[in-house]
C-alpha atoms as a PDB file:
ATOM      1  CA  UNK A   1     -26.256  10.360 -21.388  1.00  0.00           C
ATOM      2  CA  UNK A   2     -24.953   7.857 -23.578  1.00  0.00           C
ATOM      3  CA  UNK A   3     -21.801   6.901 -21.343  1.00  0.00           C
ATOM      4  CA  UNK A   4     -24.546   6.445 -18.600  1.00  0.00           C
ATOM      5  CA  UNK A   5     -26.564   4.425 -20.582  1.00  0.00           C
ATOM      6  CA  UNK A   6     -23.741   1.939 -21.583  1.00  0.00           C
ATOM      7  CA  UNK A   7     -22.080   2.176 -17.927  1.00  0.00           C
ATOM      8  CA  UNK A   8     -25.628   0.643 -16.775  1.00  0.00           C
ATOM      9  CA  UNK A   9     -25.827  -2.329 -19.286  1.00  0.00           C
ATOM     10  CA  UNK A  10     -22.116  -3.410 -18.539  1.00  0.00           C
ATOM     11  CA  UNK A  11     -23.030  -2.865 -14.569  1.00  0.00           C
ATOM     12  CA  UNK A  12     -25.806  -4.794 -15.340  1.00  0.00           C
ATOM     13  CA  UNK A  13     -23.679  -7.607 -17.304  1.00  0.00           C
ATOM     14  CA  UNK A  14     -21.553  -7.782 -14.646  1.00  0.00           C
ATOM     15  CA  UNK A  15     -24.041  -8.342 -11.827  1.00  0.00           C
ATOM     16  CA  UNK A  16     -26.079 -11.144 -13.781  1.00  0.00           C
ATOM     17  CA  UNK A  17     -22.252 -13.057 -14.291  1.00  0.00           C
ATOM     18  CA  UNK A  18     -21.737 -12.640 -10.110  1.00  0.00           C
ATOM     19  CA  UNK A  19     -24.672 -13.508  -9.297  1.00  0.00           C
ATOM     20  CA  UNK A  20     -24.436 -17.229 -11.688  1.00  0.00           C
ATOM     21  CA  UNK A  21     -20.849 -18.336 -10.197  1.00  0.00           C
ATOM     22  CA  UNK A  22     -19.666 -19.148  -6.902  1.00  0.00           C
ATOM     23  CA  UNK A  23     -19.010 -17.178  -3.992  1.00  0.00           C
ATOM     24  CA  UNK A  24     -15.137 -17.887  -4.010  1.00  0.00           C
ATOM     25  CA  UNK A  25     -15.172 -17.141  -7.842  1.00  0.00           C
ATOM     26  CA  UNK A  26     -16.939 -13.806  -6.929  1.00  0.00           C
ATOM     27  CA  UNK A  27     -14.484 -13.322  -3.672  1.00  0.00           C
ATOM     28  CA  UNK A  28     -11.106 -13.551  -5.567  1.00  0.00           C
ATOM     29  CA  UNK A  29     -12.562 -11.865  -8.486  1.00  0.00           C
ATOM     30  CA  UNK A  30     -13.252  -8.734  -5.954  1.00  0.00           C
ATOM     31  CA  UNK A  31      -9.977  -9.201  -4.620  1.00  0.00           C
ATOM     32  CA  UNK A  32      -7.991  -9.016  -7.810  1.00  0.00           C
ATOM     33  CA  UNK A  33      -9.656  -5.875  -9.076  1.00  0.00           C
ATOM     34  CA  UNK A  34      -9.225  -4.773  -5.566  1.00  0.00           C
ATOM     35  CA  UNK A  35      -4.947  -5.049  -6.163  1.00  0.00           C
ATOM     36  CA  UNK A  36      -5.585  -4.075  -9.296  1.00  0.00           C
ATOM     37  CA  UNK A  37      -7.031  -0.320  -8.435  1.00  0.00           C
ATOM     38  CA  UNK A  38      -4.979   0.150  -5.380  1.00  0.00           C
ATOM     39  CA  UNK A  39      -1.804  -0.890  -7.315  1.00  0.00           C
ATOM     40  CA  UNK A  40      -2.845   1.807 -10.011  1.00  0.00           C
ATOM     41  CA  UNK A  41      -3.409   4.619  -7.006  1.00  0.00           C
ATOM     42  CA  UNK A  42      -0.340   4.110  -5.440  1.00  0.00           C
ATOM     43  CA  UNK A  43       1.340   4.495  -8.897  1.00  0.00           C
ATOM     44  CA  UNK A  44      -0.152   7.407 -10.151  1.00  0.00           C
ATOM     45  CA  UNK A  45      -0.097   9.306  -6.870  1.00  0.00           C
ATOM     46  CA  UNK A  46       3.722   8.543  -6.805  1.00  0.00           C
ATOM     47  CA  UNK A  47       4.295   9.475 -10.377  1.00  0.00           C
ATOM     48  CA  UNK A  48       2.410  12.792  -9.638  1.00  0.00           C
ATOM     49  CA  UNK A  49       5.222  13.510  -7.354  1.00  0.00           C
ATOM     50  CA  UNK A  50       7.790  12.782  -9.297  1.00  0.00           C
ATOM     51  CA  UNK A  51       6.286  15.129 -12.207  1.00  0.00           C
ATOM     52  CA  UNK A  52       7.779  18.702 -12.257  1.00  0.00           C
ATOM     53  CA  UNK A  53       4.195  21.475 -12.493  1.00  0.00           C
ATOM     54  CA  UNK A  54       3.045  22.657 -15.257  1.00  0.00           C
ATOM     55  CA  UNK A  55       4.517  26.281 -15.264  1.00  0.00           C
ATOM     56  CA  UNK A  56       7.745  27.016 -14.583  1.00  0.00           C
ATOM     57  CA  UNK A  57       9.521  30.438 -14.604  1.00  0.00           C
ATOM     58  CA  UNK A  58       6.663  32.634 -13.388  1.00  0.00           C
ATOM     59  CA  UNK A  59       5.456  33.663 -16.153  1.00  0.00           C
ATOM     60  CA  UNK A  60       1.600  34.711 -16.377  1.00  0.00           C
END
């Protein structure tokens, strides 16, 4: 409940700062989070790959 509570403040934060700057502020602001989280996918689904499972040898 807590995490909730704080997620909605800094959503709230966020939206009163985007809504007091420009548009192309806001625009390449989107973008570069945008990069930023599909840079961070692409990563972590190729590192998944690359990691050997969890259990190895059959044991149960």
């Amino acid at each position: 409940m807590l995490f909730l509570v704080a997620a909605l403040m800094l959503m709230g934060i966020v939206l009163g700062t985007v809504a007091h700057v420009p548009v192309h502020v806001s625009l390449a602001a989107t973008a570069a989070i945008a990069c930023w989280l599909l840079l961070f996918a692409v990563r972590e689904r190729t590192a998944r790959h690359h990691r050997p499972s969890g259990r190895q040898g059959g044991r149960s």
